[in-house]
Protein backbone atom coordinates (compact mmCIF):
# COMPACT_ATOMS: atom_id res chain seq x y z
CA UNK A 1 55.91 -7.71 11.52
CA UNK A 2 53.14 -5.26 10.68
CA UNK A 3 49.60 -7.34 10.08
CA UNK A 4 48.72 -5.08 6.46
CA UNK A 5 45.87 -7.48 6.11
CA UNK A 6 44.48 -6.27 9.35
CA UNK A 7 44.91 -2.93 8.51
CA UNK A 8 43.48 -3.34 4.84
CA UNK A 9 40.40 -5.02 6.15
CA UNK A 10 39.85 -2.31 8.75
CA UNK A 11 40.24 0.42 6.14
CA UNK A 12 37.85 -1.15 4.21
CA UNK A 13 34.48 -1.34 6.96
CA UNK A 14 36.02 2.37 7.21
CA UNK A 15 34.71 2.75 3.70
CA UNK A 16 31.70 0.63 4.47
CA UNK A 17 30.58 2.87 7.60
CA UNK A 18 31.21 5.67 6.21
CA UNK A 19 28.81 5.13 3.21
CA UNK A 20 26.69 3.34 5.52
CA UNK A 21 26.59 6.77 7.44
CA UNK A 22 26.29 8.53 4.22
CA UNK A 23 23.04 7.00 3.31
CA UNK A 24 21.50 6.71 6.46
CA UNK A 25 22.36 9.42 8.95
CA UNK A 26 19.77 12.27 8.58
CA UNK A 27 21.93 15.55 7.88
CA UNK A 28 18.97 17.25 9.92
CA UNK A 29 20.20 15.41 13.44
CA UNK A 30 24.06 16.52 13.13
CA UNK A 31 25.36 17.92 16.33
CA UNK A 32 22.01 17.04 18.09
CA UNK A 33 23.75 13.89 20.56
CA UNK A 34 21.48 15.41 23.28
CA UNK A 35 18.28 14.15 21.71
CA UNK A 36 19.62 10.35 22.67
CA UNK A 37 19.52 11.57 26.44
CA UNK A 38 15.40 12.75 25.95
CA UNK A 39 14.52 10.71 28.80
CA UNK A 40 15.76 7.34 27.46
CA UNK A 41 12.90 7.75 24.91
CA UNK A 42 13.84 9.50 22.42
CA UNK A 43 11.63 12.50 20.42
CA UNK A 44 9.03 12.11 18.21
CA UNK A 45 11.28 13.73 15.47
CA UNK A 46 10.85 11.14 12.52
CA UNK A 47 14.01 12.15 11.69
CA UNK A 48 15.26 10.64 15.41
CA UNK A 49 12.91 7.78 15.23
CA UNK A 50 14.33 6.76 11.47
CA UNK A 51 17.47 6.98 12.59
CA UNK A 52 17.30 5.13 15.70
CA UNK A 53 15.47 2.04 14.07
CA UNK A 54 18.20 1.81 11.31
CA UNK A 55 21.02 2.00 14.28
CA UNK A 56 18.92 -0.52 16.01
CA UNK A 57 18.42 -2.86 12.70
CA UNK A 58 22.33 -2.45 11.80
CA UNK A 59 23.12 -3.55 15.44
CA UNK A 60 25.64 -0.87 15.53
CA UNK A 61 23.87 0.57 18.61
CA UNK A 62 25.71 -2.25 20.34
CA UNK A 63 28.33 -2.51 17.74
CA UNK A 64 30.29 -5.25 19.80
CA UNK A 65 27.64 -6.96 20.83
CA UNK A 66 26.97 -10.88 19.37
CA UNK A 67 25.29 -10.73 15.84
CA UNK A 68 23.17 -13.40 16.54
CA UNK A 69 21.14 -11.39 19.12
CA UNK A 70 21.30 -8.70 16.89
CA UNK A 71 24.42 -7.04 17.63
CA UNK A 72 26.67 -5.86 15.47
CA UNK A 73 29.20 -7.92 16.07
CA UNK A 74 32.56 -5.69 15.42
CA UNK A 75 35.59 -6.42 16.76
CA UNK A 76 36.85 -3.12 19.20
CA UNK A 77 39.20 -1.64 16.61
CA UNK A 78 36.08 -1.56 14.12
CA UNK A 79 33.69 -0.09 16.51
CA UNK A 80 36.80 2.32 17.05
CA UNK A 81 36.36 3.24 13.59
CA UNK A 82 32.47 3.17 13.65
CA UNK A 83 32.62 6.03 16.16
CA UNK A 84 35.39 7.93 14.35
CA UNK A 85 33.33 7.96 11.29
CA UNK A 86 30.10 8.46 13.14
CA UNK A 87 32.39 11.53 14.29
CA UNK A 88 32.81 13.27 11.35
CA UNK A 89 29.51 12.49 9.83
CA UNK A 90 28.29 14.36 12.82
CA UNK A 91 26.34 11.24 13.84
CA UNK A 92 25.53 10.03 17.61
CA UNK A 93 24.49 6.63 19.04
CA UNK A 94 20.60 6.90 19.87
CA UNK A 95 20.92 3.56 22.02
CA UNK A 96 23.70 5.23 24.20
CA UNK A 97 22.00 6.06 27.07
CA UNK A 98 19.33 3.02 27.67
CA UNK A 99 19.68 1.21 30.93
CA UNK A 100 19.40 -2.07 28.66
CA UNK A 101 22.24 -0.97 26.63
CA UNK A 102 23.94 0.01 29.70
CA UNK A 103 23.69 -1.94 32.09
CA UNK A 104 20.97 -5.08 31.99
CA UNK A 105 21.97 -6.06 28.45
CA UNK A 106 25.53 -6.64 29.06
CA UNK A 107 24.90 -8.37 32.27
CA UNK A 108 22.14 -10.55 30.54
CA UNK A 109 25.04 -11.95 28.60
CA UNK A 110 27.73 -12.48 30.92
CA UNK A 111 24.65 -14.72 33.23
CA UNK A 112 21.67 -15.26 30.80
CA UNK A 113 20.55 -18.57 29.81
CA UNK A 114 20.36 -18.92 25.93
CA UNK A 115 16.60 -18.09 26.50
CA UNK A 116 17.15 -15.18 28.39
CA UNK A 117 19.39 -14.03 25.79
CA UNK A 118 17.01 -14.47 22.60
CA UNK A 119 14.34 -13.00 24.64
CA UNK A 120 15.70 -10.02 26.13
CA UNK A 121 18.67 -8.89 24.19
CA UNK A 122 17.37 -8.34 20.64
CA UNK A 123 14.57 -5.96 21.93
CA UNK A 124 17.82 -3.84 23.70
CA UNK A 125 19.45 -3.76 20.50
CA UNK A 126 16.46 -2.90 18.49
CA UNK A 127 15.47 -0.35 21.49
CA UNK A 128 12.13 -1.25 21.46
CA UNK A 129 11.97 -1.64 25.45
CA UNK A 130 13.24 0.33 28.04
CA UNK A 131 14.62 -1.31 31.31
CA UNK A 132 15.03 0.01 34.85
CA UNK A 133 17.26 -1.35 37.69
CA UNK A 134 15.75 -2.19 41.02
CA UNK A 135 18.63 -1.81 44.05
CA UNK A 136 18.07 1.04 46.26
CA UNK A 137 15.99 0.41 48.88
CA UNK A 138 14.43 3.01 51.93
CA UNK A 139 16.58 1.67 54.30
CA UNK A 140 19.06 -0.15 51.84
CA UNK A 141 21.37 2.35 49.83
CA UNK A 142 25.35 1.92 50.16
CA UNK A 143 23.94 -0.84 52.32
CA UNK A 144 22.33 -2.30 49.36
CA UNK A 145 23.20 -5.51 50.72
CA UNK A 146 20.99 -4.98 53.80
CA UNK A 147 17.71 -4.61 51.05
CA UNK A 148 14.50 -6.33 52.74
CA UNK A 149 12.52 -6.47 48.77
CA UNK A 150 10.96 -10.29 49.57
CA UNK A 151 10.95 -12.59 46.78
CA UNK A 152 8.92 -16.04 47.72
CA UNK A 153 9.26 -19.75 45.41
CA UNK A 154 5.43 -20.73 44.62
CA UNK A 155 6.52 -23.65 42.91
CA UNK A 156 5.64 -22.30 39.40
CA UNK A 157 6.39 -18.82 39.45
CA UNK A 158 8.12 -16.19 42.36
CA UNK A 159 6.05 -13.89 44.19
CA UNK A 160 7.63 -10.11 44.93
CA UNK A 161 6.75 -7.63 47.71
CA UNK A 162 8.33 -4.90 48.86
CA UNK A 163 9.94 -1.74 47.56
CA UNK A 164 12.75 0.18 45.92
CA UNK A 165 13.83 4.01 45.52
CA UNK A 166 15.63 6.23 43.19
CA UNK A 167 14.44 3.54 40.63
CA UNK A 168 15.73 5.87 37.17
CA UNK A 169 12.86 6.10 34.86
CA UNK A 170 10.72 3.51 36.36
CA UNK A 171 7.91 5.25 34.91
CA UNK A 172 8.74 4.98 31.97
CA UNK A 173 10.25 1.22 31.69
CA UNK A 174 8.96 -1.86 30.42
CA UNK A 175 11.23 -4.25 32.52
CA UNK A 176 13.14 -4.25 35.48
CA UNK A 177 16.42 -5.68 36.92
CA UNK A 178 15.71 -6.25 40.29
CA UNK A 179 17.85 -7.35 43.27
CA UNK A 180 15.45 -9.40 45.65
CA UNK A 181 16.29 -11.63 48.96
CA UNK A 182 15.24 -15.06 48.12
CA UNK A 183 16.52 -16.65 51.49
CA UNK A 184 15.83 -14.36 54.15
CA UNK A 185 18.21 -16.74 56.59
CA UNK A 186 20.96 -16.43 54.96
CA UNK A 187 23.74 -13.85 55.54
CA UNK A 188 22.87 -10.93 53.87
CA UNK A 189 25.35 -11.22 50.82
CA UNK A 190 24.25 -15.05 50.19
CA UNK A 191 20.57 -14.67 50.41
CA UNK A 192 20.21 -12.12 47.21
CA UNK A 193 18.32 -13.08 43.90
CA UNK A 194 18.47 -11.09 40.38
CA UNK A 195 15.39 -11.08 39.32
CA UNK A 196 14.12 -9.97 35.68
CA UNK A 197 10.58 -8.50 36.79
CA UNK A 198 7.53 -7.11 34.08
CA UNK A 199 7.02 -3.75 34.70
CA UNK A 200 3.54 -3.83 33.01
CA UNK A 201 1.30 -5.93 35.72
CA UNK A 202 -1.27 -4.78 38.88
CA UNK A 203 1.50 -5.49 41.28
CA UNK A 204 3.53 -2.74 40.29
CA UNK A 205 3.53 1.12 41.18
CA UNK A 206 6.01 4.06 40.79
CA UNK A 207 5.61 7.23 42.07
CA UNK A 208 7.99 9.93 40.17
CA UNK A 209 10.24 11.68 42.54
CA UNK A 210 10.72 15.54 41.70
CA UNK A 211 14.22 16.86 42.04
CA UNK A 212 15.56 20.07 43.33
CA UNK A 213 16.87 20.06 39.05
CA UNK A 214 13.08 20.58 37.79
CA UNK A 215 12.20 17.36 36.64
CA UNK A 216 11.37 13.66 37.97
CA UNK A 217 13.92 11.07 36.50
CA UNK A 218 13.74 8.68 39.55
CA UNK A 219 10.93 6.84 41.30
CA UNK A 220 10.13 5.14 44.34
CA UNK A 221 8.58 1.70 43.52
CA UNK A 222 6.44 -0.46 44.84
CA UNK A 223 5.40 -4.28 44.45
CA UNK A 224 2.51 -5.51 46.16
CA UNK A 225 2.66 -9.38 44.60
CA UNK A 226 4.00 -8.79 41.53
CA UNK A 227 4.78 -11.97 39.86
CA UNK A 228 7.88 -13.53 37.72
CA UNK A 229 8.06 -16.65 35.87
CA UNK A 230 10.70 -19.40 36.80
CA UNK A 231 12.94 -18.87 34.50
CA UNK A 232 12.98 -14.68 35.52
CA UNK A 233 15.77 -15.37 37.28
CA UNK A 234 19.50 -14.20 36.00
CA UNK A 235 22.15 -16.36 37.30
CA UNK A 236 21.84 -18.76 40.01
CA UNK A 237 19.71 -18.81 43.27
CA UNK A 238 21.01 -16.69 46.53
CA UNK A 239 23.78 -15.80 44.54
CA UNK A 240 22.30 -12.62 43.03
CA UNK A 241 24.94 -10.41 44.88
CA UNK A 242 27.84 -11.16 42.18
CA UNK A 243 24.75 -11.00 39.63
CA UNK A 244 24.47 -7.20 40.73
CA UNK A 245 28.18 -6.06 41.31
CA UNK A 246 28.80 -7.69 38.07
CA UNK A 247 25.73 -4.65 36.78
CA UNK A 248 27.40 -1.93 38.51
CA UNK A 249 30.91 -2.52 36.99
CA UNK A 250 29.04 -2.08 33.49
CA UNK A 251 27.34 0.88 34.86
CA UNK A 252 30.77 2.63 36.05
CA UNK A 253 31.98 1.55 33.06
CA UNK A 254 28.80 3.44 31.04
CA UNK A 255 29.37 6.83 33.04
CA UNK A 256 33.13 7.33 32.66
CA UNK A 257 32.48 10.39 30.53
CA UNK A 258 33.17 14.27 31.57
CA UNK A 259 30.01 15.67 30.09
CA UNK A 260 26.68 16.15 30.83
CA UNK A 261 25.60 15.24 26.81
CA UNK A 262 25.01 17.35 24.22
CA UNK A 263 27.77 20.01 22.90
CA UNK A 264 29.68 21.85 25.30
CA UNK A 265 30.87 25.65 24.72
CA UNK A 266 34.26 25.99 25.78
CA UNK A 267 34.68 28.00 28.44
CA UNK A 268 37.54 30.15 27.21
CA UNK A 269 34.95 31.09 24.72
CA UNK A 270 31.65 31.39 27.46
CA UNK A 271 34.12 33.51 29.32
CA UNK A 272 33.99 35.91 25.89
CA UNK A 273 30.30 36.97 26.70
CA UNK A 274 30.38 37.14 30.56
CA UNK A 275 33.60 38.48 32.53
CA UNK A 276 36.22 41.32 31.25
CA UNK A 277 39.16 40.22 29.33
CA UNK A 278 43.09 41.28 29.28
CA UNK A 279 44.50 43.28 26.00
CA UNK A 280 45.58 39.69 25.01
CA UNK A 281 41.90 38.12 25.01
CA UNK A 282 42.22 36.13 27.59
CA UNK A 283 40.35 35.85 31.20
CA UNK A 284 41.51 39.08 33.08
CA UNK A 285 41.12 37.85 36.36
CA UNK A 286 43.81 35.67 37.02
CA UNK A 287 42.38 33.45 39.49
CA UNK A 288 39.64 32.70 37.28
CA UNK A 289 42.26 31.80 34.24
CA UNK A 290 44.09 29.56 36.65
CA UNK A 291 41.40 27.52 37.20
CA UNK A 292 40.02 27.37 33.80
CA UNK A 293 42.71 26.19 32.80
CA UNK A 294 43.21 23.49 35.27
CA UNK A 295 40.03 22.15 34.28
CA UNK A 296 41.00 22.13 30.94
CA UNK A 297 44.34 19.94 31.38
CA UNK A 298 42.08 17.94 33.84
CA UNK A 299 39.67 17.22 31.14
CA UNK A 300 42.13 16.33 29.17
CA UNK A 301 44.04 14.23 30.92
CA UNK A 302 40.37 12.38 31.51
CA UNK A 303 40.23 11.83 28.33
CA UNK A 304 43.66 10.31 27.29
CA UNK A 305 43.25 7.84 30.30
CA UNK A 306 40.15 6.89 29.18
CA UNK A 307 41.16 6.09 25.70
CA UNK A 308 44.82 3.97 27.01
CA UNK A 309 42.46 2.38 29.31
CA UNK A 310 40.42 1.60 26.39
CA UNK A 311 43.39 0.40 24.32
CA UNK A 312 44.32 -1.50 26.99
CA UNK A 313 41.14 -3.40 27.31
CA UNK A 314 42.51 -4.78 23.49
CA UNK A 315 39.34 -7.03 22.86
CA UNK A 316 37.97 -7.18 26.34
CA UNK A 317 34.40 -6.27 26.58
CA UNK A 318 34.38 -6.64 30.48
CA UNK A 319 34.68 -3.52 32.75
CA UNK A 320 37.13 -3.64 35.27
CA UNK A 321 37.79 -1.94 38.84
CA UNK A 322 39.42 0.65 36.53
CA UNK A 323 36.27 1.91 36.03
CA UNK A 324 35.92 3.27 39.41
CA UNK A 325 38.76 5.64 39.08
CA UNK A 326 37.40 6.95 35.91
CA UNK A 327 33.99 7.18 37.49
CA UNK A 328 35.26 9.67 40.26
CA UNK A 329 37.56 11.26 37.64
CA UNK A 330 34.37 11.79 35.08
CA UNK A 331 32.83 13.38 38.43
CA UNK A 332 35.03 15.87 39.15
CA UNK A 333 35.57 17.17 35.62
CA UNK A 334 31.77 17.79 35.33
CA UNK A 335 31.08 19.28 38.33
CA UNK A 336 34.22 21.60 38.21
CA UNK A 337 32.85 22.65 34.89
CA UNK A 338 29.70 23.19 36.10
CA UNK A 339 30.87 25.27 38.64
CA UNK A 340 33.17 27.24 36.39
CA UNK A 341 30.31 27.26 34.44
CA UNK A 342 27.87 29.59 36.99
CA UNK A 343 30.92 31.64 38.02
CA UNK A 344 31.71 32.90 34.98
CA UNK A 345 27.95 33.61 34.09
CA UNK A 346 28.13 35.60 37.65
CA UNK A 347 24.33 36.75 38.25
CA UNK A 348 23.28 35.15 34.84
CA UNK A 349 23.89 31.97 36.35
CA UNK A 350 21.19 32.25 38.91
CA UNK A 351 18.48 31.89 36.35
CA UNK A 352 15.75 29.39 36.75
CA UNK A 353 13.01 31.37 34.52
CA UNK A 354 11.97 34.35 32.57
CA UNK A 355 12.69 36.55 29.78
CA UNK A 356 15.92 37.37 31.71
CA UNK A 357 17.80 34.40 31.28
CA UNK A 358 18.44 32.76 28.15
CA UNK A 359 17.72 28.66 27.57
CA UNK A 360 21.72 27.89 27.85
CA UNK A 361 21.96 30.12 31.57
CA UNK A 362 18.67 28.63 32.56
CA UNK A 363 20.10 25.12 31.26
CA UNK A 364 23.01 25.72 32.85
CA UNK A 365 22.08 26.33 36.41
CA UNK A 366 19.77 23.47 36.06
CA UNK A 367 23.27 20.88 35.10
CA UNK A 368 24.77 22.10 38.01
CA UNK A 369 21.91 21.19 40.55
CA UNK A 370 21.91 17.87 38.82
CA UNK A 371 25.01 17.26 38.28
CA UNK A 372 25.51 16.71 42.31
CA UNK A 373 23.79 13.59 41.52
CA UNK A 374 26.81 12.39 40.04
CA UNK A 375 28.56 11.53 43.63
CA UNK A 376 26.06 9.35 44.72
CA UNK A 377 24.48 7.43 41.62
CA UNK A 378 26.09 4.71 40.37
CA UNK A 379 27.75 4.25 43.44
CA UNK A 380 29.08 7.26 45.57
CA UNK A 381 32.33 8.26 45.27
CA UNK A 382 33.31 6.99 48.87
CA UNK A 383 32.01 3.56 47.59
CA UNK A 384 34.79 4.00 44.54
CA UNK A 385 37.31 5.04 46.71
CA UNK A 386 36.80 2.22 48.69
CA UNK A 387 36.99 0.00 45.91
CA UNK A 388 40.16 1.94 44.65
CA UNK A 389 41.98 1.35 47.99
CA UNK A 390 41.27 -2.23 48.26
CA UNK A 391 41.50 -3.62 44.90
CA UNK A 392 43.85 -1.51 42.50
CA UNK A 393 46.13 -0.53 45.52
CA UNK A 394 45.53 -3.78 47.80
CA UNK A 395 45.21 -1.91 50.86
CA UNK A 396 43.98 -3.24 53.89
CA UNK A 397 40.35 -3.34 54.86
CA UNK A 398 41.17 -1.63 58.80
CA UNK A 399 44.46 0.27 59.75
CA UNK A 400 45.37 -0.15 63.83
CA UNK A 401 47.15 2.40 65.05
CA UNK A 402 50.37 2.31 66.88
C-alpha cells in the first residue's frame, strides 16, 4: 500500500525549500555553480558570501548531515528534493567542493569522539575552515601504506616530522587530515595513525606546486615538529589504515561526477561554431558524429547509474566499493569530452593566451591538461580496477598459469 503520508509530507518541505530558495538564493548567482569550485574559497562576491553563510546556517550544505552538529538533517528523499528545487531555482551548493564536506567531515563522524564531532563538524557545515588531507608521500603514493611521516607519543601531546606531497590546497587550509606511522615496528598496514593536525603553527610549511594546467592547487608539505594534542587523534591507535580507506571511499564517492563544474555547452552545439555541417545540421564528418555521439549515450548512461546507485543506497549515507566503478566511469566521460572538446575546436583549441583565443578555447585547453589529473587523484584508476576485480567481482588476488 502506497505511504500518502510520506508523500504529503515530502511535498510539503518541497514547498518549504522552494520558498526557502525563493527568499534566499540571490537571482544574481543563477547558473554560476563554478564559483563554489574558486579554489575551495569562494569569491569575494557578497552576493556568494551571503549565500554561502545562509547555506551554511540552514545546514543544507550538508543536508543529510546530523542537525545537532549543524546539519541539516534531511532524510535522502528530501535532500532529493532540496537539489531538484535548488535545480530550478538555478541554485548550487557553495559547500560542494570543500575537502571537509568531502571527505574529513564524513569520516569525522563515522570515527570521531563526541568531542571531535562538536569541534570539528559545525565549522564544515558553517564553512568557516578549510581542511586538507595529508597521504601522499615522496616515496609513498599507491604505496601509501609504505609512508615514513613520523608521529612520536610525548606523553601529553604527539610530535610530527616528516613530509607529504600533492597535499590539495594546503596553502590555503586551516586543518589537516593526516595519515602518520605511530609504530614504526609494526607491519606497515598496522603501524598507521589518523591524525587531525593545525595547519596554523611554526612546524608547518607548504610549498605550492605549479602544474603543467597554469595554476598551483597542490603542495608539497612539510612538518618539522609540528605538534597535536591527545585527543587529535581519529579512531584508534595503529589502526589509522581503515581510518584512511574509510576517507577515500567518501572521496570516490565525492568525484563520481562527469564534469569539470560549471555549465557545459553541448557539443552538438560547440560543433555549430567550429567544423562544417551536413544539409541536415548535423556534424559532417562522420567519424567525428560517431564519436560524439558515443560520448553522449556514455554520459548518459553515467548518469542513470549514478542516480539507481543512488536509489539504491535508500537511506545509506555510506559509500560503497560502487564508488570505484563510478569513479573510473566519471573519468572517462570527462576526459573523452575534453578531448572531443579540442578536436572539434581544431587549431582554436591550442590556445593558452592572447587576443586570438577566446576565455572558453583558452579555458578549454586548460580542462584538458587538468583533467589528466583525474586518473591518478583520488586513487588511480589501476587502484579502482583493482578494487573492482577483487571486491565487486571476487576475483582472485594472483592468477597461475597452466
Amino acid at each position: 500500500m502506497a505511504d500518502f503520508g510520506a508523500d504529503t509530507e515530502l511535498e510539503a518541505f518541497r514547498a518549504e525549500a522552494a520558498a526557502w530558495l525563493k527568499q534566499n538564493f540571490p537571482s544574481s548567482l543563477k547558473g554560476k555553480a563554478y564559483l563554489a569550485q574558486g579554489e575551495g574559497v569562494g569569491p569575494s562576491d557578497p552576493d556568494y558570501q551571503a549565500w554561502k553563510k545562509a547555506m551554511g546556517e540552514k545546514g543544507w550544505g550538508t543536508p543529510t548531515w546530523p542537525k545537532e552538529y549543524g546539519g541539516g538533517g534531511l532524510t535522502v528523499p528530501q535532500s532529493r528534493i532540496l537539489q531538484q528545487e535548488m535545480t530550478k531555482a538555478g541554485a548550487f551548493n557553495p559547500l560542494t567542493f570543500g575537502m571537509g564536506v568531502t571527505m574529513i567531515g564524513p569520516t569525522i563522524l563515522d570515527y570521531g569522539t563526541e568531542e571531535q564531532k562538536k569541534k570539528h563538524i559545525p565549522p564544515i557545515v558553517r564553512g568557516e575552515v578549510r581542511w586538507c588531507v595529508g597521504y601522499s608521500e615522496p616515496n609513498a603514493g599507491s604505496d601509501l601504506a609504505s609512508l615514513q611521516t613520523k608521529c612520536e607519543d610525548k606523553g601529553d601531546h604527539w610530535l610530527i616530522n616528516g613530509s607529504k606531497i600533492w597535499t590539495s590546497g594546503a596553502q590555503w587550509s586551516d586543518w589537516c587530515g593526516c595519515l602518520v606511522r605511530t609504530d614504526p615496528t609494526a607491519k606497515k598496514h598496522e603501524g598507521i595513525s589518523f591524525i587531525l593536525l593545525d595547519m596554523h603553527q611554526k612546524g608547518v610549511e607548504t610549498r605550492p606546486i605549479p602544474l603543467i594546467a597554469g595554476d598551483s592547487p597542490f603542495c608539497e608539505t612539510f612538518f618539522t615538529d609540528a605538534t597535536a594534542p591527545k585527543e587529535a587523534l581519529l579512531g584508534r591507535l595503529n589502526e589509522g589504515w581503515t581510518v584512511g580507506k574509510r576517507l577515500l571511499q567518501h572521496e570516490r564517492a565525492s568525484q563520481t561526477g562527469a564534469g569539470f563544474g560549471g555549465k557545459q555547452v553541448p557539443l552538438h552545439e560547440m560543433a555549430k561554431k567550429y567544423v562544417e555541417l551536413d544539409e541536415k545540421g548535423r556534424i559532417a564528418d562522420p567519424d567525428l558524429r560517431t564519436r560524439v555521439i558515443r560520448h553522449q549515450m556514455d554520459s548518459r548512461v553515467h548518469n542513470l547509474t549514478l542516480a539507481r546507485a543512488a536509489a539504491e543506497a535508500k537511506n545509506s549515507n555510506s559509500p560503497g566499493n560502487a564508488a570505484s566503478v563510478l569513479k573510473n566511469s566519471a573519468t572517462g566521460v570527462a576526459q573523452t569530452r575534453a578531448e572531443l572538446t579540442l578536436e572539434i575546436m581544431g587549431h582554436q583549441g591550442l590556445g593558452w593566451g592572447g587576443a586570438s583565443f577566446d576565455k572558453d578555447e583558452i579555458e578549454a585547453v586548460r580542462s584538458w591538461l587538468f583533467g589528466k589529473a583525474m586518473s591518478i587523484y583520488g586513487g588511480s584508476a589501476e587502484v579502482q580496477n583493482n578494487i573492482i576485480s577483487k571486491r565487486i567481482l571476487g576475483l582472485p588476488d594472483t592468477t597461475q598459469s597452466t
